[in-house]
Protein backbone atom coordinates (compact mmCIF):
# COMPACT_ATOMS: atom_id res chain seq x y z
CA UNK A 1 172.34 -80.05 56.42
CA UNK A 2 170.12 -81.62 54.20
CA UNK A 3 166.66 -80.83 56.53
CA UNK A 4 167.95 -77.29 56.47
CA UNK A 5 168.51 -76.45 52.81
CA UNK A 6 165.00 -78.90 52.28
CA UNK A 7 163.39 -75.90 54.68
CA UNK A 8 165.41 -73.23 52.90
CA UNK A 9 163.65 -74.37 49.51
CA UNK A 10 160.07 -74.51 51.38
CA UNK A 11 160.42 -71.22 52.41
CA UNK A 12 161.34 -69.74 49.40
CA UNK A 13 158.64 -71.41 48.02
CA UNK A 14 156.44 -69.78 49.82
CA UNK A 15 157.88 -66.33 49.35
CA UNK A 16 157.25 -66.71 45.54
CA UNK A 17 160.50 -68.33 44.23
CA UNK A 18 160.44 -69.45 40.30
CA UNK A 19 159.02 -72.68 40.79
CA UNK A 20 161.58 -73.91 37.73
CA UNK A 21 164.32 -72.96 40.21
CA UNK A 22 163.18 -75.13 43.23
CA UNK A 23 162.70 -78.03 40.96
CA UNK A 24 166.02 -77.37 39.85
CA UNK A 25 167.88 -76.47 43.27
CA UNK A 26 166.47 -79.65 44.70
CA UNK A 27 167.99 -81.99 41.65
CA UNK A 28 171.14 -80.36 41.95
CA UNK A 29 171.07 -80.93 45.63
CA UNK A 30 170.57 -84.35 45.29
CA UNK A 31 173.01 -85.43 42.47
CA UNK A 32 175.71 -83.35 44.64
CA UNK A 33 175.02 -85.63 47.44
CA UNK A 34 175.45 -88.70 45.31
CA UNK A 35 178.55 -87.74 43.76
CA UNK A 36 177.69 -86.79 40.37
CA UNK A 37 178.95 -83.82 38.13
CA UNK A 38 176.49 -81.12 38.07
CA UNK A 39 176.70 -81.09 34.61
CA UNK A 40 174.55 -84.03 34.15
CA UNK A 41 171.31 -80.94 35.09
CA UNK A 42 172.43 -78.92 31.97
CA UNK A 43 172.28 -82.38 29.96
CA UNK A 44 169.32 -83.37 31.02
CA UNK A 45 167.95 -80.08 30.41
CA UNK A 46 169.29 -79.89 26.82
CA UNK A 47 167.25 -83.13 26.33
CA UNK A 48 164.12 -81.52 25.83
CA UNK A 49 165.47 -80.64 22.40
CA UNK A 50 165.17 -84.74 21.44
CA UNK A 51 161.46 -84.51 21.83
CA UNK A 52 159.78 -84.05 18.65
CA UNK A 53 156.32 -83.87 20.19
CA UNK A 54 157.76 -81.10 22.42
CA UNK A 55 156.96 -78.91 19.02
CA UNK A 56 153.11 -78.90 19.57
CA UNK A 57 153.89 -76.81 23.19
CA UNK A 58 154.67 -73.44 21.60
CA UNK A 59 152.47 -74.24 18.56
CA UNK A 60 149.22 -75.13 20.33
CA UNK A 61 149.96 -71.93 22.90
CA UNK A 62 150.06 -69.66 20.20
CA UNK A 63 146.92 -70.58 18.49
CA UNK A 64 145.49 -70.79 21.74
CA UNK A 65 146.62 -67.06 22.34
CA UNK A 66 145.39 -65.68 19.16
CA UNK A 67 141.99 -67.47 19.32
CA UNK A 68 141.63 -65.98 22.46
CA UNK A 69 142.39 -62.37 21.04
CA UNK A 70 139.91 -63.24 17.93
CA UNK A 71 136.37 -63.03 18.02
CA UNK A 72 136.20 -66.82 18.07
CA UNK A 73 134.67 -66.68 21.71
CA UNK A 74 131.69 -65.11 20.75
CA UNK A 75 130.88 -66.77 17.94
CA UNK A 76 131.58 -69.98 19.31
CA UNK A 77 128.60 -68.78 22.24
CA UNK A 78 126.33 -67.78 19.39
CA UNK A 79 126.56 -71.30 18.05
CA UNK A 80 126.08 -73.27 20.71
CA UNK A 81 122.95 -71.18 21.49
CA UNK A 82 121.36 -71.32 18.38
CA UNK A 83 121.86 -75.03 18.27
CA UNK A 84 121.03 -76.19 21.81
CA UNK A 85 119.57 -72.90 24.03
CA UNK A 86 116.22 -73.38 23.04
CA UNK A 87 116.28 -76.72 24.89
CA UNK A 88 115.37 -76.63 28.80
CA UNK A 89 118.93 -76.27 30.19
CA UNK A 90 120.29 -75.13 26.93
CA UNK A 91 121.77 -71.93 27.46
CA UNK A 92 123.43 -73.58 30.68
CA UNK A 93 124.63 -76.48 28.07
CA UNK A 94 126.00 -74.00 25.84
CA UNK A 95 128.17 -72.50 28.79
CA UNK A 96 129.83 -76.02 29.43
CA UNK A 97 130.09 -76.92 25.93
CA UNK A 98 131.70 -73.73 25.05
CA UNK A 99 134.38 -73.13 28.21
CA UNK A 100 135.09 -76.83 27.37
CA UNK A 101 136.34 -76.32 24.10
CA UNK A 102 137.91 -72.79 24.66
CA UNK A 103 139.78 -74.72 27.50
CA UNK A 104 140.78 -77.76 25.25
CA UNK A 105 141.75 -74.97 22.59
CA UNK A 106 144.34 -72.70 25.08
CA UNK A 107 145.04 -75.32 27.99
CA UNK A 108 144.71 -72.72 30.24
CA UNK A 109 141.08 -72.77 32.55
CA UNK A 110 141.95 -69.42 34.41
CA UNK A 111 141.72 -67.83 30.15
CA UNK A 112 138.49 -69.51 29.63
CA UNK A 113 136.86 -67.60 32.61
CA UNK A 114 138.19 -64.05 32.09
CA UNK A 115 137.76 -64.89 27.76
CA UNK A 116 134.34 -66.55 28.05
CA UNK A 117 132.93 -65.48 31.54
CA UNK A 118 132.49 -61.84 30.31
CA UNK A 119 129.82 -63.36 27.66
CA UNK A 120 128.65 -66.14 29.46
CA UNK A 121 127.86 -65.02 32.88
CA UNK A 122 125.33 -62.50 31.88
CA UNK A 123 123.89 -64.37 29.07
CA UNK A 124 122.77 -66.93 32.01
CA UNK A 125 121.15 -63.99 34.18
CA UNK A 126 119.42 -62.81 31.27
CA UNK A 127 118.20 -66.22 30.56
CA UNK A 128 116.47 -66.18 34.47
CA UNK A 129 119.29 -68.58 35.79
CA UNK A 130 119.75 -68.32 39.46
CA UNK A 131 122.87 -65.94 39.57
CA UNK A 132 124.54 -68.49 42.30
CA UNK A 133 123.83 -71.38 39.60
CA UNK A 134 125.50 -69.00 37.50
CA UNK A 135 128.32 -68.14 39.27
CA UNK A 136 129.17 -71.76 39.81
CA UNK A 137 128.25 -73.06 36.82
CA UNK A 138 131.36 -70.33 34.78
CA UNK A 139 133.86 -70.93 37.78
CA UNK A 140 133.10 -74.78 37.28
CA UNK A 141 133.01 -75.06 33.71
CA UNK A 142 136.72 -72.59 33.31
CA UNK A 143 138.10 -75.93 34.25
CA UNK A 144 136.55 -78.32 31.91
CA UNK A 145 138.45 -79.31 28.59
CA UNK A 146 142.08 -80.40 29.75
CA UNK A 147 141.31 -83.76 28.95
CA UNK A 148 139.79 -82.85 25.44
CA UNK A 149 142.69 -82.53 22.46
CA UNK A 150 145.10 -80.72 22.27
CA UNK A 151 144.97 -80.29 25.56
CA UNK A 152 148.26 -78.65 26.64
CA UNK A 153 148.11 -80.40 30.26
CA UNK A 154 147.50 -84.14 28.50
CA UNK A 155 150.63 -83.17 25.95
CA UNK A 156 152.98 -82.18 29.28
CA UNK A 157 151.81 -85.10 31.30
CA UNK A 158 152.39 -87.53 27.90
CA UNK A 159 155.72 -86.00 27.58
CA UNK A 160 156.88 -86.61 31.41
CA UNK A 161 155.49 -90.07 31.77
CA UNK A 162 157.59 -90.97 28.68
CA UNK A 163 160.81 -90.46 30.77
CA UNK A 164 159.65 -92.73 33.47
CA UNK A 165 159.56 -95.62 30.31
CA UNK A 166 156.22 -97.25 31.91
CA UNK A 167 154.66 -100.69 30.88
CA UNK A 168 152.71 -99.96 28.26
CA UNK A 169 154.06 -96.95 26.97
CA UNK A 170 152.84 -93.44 26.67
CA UNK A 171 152.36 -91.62 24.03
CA UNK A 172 149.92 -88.38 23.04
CA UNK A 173 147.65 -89.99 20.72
CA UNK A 174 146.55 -92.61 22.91
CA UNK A 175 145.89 -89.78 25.57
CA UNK A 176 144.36 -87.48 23.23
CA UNK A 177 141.92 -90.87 22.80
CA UNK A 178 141.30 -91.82 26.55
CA UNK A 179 140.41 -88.40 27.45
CA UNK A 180 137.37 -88.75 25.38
CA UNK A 181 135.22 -90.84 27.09
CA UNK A 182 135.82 -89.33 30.47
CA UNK A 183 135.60 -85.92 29.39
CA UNK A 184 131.88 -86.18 27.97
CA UNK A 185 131.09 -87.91 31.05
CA UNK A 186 131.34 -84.66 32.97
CA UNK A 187 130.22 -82.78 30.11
CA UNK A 188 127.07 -84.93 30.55
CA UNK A 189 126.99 -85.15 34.66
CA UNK A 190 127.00 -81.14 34.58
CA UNK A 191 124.46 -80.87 31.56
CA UNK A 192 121.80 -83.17 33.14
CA UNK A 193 123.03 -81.14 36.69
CA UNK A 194 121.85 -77.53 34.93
CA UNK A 195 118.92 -79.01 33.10
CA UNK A 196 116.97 -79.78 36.51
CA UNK A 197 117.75 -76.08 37.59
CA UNK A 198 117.13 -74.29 34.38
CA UNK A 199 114.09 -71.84 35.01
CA UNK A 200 111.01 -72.16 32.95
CA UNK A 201 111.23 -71.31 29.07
CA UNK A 202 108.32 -69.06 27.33
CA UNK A 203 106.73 -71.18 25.18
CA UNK A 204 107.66 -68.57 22.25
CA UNK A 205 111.21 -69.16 22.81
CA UNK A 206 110.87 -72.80 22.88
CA UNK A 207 111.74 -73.34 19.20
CA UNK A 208 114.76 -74.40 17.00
CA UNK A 209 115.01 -70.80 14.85
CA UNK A 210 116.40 -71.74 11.72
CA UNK A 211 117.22 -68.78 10.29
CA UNK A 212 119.13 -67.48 13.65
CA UNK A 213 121.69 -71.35 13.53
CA UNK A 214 121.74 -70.75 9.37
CA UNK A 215 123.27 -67.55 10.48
CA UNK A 216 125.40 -68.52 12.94
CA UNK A 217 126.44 -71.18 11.22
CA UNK A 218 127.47 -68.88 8.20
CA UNK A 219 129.46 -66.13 10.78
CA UNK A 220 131.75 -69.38 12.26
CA UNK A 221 132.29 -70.66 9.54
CA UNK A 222 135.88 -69.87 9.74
CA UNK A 223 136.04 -71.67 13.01
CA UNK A 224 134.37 -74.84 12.53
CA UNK A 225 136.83 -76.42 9.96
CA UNK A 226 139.31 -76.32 12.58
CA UNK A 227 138.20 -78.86 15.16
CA UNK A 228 137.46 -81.69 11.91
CA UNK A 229 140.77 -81.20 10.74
CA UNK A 230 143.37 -81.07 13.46
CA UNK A 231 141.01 -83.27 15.99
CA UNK A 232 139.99 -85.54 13.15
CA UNK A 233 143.78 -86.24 11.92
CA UNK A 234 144.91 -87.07 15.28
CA UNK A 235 142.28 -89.50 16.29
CA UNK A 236 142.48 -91.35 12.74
CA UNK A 237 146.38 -91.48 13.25
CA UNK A 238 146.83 -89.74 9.64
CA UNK A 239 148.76 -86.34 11.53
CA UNK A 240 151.06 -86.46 14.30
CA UNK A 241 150.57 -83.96 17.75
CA UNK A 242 153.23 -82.02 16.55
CA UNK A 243 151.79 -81.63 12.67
CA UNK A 244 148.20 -80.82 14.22
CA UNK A 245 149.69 -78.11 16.23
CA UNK A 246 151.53 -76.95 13.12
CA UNK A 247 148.21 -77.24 10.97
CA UNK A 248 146.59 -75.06 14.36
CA UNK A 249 148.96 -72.22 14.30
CA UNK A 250 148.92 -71.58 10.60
CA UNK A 251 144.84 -72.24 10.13
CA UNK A 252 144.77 -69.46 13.45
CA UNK A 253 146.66 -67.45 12.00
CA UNK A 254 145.74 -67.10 8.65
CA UNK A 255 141.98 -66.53 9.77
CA UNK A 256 142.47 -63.96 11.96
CA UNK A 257 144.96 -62.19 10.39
CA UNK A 258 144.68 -62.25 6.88
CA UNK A 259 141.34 -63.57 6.48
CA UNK A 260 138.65 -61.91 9.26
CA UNK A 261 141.60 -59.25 10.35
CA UNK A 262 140.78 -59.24 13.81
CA UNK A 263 143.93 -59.18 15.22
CA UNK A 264 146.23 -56.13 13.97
CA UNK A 265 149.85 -56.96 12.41
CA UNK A 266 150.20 -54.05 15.40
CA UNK A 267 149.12 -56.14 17.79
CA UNK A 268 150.32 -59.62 16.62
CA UNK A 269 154.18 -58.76 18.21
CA UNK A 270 152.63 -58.89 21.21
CA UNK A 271 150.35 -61.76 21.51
CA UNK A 272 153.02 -64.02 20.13
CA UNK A 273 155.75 -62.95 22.91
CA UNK A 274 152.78 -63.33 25.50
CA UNK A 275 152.58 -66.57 24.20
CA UNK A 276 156.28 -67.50 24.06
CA UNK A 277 156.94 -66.21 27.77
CA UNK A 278 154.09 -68.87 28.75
CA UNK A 279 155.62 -71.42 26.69
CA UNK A 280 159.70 -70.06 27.82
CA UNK A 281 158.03 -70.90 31.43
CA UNK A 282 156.38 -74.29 30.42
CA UNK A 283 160.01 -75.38 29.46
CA UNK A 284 161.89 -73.92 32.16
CA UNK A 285 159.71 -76.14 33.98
CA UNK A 286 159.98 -79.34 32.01
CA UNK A 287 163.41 -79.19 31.90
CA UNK A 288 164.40 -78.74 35.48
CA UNK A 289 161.58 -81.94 35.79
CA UNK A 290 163.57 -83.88 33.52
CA UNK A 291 167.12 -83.29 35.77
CA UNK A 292 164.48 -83.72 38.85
CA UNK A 293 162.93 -87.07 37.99
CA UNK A 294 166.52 -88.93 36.81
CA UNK A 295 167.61 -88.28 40.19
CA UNK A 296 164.55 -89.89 41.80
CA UNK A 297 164.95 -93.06 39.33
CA UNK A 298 168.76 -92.88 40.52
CA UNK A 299 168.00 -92.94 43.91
CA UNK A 300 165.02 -95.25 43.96
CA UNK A 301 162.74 -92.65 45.50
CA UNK A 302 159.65 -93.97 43.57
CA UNK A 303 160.52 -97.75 44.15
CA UNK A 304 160.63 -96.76 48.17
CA UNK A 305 157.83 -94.73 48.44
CA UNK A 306 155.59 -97.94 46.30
CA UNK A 307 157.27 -100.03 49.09
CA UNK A 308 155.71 -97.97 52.24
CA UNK A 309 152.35 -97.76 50.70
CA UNK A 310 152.04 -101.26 49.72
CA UNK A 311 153.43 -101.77 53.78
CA UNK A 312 150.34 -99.29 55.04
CA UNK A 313 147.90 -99.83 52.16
CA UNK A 314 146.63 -103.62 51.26
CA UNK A 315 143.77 -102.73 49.13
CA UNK A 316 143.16 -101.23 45.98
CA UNK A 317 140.02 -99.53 46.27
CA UNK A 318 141.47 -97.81 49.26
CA UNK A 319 144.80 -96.53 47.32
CA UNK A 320 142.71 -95.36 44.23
CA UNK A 321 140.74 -93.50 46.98
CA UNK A 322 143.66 -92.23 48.60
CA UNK A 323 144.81 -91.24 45.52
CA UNK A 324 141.99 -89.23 44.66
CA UNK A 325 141.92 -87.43 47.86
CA UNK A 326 145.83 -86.26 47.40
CA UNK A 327 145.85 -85.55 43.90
CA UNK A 328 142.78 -83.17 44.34
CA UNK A 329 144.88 -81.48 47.31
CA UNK A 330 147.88 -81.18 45.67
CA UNK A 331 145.62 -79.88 42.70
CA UNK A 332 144.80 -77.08 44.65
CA UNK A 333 147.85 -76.09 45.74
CA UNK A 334 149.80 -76.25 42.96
CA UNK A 335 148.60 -74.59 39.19
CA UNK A 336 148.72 -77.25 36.34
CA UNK A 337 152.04 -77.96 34.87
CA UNK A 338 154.01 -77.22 38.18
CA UNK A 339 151.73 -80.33 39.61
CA UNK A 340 152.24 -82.58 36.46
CA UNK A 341 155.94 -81.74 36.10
CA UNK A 342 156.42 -83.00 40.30
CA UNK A 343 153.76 -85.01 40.97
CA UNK A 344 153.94 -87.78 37.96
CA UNK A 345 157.62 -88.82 38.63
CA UNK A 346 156.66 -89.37 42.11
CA UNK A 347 153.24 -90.86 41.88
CA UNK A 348 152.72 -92.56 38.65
CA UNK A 349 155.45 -95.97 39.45
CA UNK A 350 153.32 -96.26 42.61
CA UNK A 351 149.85 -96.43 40.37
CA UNK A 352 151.35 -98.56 38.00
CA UNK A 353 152.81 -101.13 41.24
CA UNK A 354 148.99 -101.32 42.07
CA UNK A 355 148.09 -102.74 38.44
CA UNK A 356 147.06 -99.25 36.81
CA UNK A 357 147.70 -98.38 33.18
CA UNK A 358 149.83 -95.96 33.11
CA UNK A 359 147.31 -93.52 30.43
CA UNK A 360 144.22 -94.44 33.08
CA UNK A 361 146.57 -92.80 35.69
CA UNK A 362 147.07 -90.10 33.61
CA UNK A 363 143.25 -89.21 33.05
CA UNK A 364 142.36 -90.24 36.28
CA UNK A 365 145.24 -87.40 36.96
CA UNK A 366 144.56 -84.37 35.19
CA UNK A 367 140.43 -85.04 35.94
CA UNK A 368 141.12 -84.31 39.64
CA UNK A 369 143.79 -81.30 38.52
CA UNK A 370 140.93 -80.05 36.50
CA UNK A 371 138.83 -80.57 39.97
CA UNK A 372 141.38 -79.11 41.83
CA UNK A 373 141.65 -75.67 40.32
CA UNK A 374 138.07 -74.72 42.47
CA UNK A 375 138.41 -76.59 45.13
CA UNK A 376 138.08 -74.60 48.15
CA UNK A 377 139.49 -72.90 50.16
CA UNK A 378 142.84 -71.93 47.73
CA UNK A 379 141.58 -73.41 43.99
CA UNK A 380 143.06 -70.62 41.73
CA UNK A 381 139.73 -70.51 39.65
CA UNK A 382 137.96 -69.42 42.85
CA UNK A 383 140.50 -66.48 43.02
CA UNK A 384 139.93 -65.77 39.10
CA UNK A 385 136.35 -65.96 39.41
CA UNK A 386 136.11 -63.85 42.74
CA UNK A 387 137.85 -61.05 40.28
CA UNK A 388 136.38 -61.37 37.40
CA UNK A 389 132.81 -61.44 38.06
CA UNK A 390 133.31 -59.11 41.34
CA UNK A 391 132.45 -61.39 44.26
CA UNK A 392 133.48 -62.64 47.95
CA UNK A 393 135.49 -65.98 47.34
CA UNK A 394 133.29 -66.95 50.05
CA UNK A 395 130.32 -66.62 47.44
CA UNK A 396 132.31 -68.21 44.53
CA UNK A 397 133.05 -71.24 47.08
CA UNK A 398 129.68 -71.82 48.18
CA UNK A 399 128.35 -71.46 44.44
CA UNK A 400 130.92 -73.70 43.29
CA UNK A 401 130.39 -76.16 45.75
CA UNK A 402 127.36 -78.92 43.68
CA UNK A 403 129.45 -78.72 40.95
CA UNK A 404 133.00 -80.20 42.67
CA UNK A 405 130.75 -82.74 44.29
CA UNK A 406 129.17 -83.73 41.04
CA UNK A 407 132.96 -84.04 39.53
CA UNK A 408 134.21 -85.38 41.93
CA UNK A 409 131.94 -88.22 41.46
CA UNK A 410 132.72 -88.86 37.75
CA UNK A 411 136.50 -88.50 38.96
CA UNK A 412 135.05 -91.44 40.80
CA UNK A 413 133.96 -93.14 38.67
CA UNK A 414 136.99 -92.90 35.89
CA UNK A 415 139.12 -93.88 38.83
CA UNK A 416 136.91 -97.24 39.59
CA UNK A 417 136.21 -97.78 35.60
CA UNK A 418 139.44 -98.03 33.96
CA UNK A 419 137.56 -98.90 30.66
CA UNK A 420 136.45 -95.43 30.52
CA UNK A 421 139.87 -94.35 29.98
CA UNK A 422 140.79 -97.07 27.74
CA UNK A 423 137.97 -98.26 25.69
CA UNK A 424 139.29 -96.33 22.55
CA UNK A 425 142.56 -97.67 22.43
CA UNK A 426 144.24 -100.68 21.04
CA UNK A 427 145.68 -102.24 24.43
């Protein structure tokens, strides 16, 4: 009976089920077949509402939403070309630098490609980039960012590995802190990656123009408070998560509504219940994951899955390698917080029985999500691209392709470098 309803819930899957519901359907399957009261779901459902940090979720999402809806993207382009596109491989820089902090900013990649793609994309054919360079370089760079604070990805996964009470403990600030290191790493990797294919630069363009970074200096300056203080609390330990994504929301808000009006008291209705439906799903999600992973401690599902791959897998370097390889297909199957929510439960007491710190795994984690979401052949950011900018996802794929390799290899290299992950923190 069991096999059947499993193949039931696979199917419906497929069909387009709410995924909250098949996380949901398969911990009330499983406490019914223990014994337990059904009511113990509903409980653990309620316990989201314990979670002080759980506060920064709708927070960050709605400053996320109403920067995206401001005329922050374009200013934050303008910036970044004045200060680094007269450099070979600047404009190219400024694309990375810019999707990675839009991403970082709204914890959604798919937004930073339809937000920023519209302004980068032909900025880089203008500048005489090859348009497949192009093409890869904006379907690549959507992704970068999740593991840049606040994150939304590095706040869920925090917030799930805290149920599974690891050794050492989770928390958000020390995530927020490991991301950093492995985060400019690919920042770097892809910079260094465009510089040797950026096409020749007139020599009357190859200048710093003062007057043009004075200027755009002067037109976001607005934005560039906002970074210093919510970044620069949270890494000094002086704010919490949840008190950054407070001071987000109101600084958002206040700047683009009352300050630069961009965004309409008309209009503001409406982005904020855009917002909350994302958010409505995020916890949907979480909570279901919360019912789902008690019933895998309570049945030991973690401790006997660590037991068959310590049976079939002696070495390290080969699980970390293994583990690479499944988290980047799993990546591309399932979207973000859907693969956080059902992976970590599952995969993170096996990482930690190999000797891994339990905020390396995380990194190591969301860097090959983050790799995941263009991987071919069913990467959603492939699929966004492919509509956004008008092209085959055949094209998309093969102009995508150097830049998952080059990834991949700094997902590599956090994997086999733990202190990458960990050098900032006290541990």
């Amino acid at each position: 009976m069991i096999w059947l309803l499993t193949l039931l819930l696979l199917l419906l899957a497929l069909l387009g089920a709410p995924f909250f519901a098949l996380i949901a359907a398969v911990a009330l399957m499983g406490f019914h077949a223990q014994g337990y009261d059904l009511a113990i779901v509903a409980v653990e459902i309620n316990r989201l509402g314990e979670m002080p940090v759980l506060v920064a979720i709708p927070l960050f999402t709605l400053a996320g939403y109403l920067l995206g809806e401001s005329g922050a993207p374009r200013r934050l382009v303008r910036l970044t070309q004045a200060l680094v596109g007269w450099m070979p491989g600047g404009l190219a820089i400024v694309a990375l630098v810019a999707s990675a902090l839009f991403t970082a900013l709204t914890g959604a990649s798919g937004v930073t490609i339809v937000a920023l793609g519209a302004v980068l994309f032909p900025a880089l054919l203008h500048g005489r980039y090859d348009e497949k360079f192009s093409l890869g370089l904006v379907t690549a760079s959507g992704s970068l960012g999740l593991l840049f604070a606040p994150s939304l990805p590095l706040i869920i996964y925090g917030v799930v590995a805290q149920q599974l009470n690891t050794t050492p403990p989770v928390s958000v600030e020390d995530l927020f802190l490991a991301g950093i290191l492995p985060g400019l790493l690919m920042l770097l990797v892809l910079s260094l990656y465009a510089i040797t294919r950026a096409p020749p630069i007139p020599p009357q363009e190859r200048r710093f123009v003062t007057s043009e970074a004075r200027s755009a200096l002067w037109e976001a300056r607005w934005e560039l408070p906002l970074p210093m203080l919510v970044l620069g609390g949270i890494y000094s330990g002086r704010i919490a998560p949840s008190e950054a994504a407070a001071l987000t929301a109101v600084y958002v808000f206040v700047v683009g509504v009352l300050v630069r009006r961009e965004i309409t008291w008309k209009r503001l209705p409406q982005i904020v219940r855009e917002a909350m439906m994302l958010v409505g799903s995020i916890l949907l999600i979480l909570g279901a994951a919360f019912a789902l992973t008690n019933y895998l401690i309570d049945a030991e599902i973690p401790t006997q899955l660590f037991d068959w791959v310590q049976a079939h897998v002696g070495q390290k370097w080969v699980f970390l390698l293994a583990l690479n390889l499944f988290l980047l297909f799993f990546g591309m199957l399932l979207e973000g917080y859907p693969a956080i929510v059902v992976l970590t439960p599952l995969v993170l007491p096996i990482a930690t029985g190999y000797g891994m710190d339990p905020v390396h795994f995380g990194i190591l984690f969301l860097a090959n999500l983050q790799i995941g979401l263009f991987l071919a052949p069913l990467g959603m950011n492939l699929f966004i691209a492919s509509y956004r900018f008008r092209k085959s996802v055949t094209e998309v794929i093969r102009a995508s392709w150097p830049f998952f390799l080059l990834l991949f290899a700094c997902a590599l290299a956090i994997t086999y470098m733990p202190w990458l992950s960990l050098a900032l923190l006290d541990r």
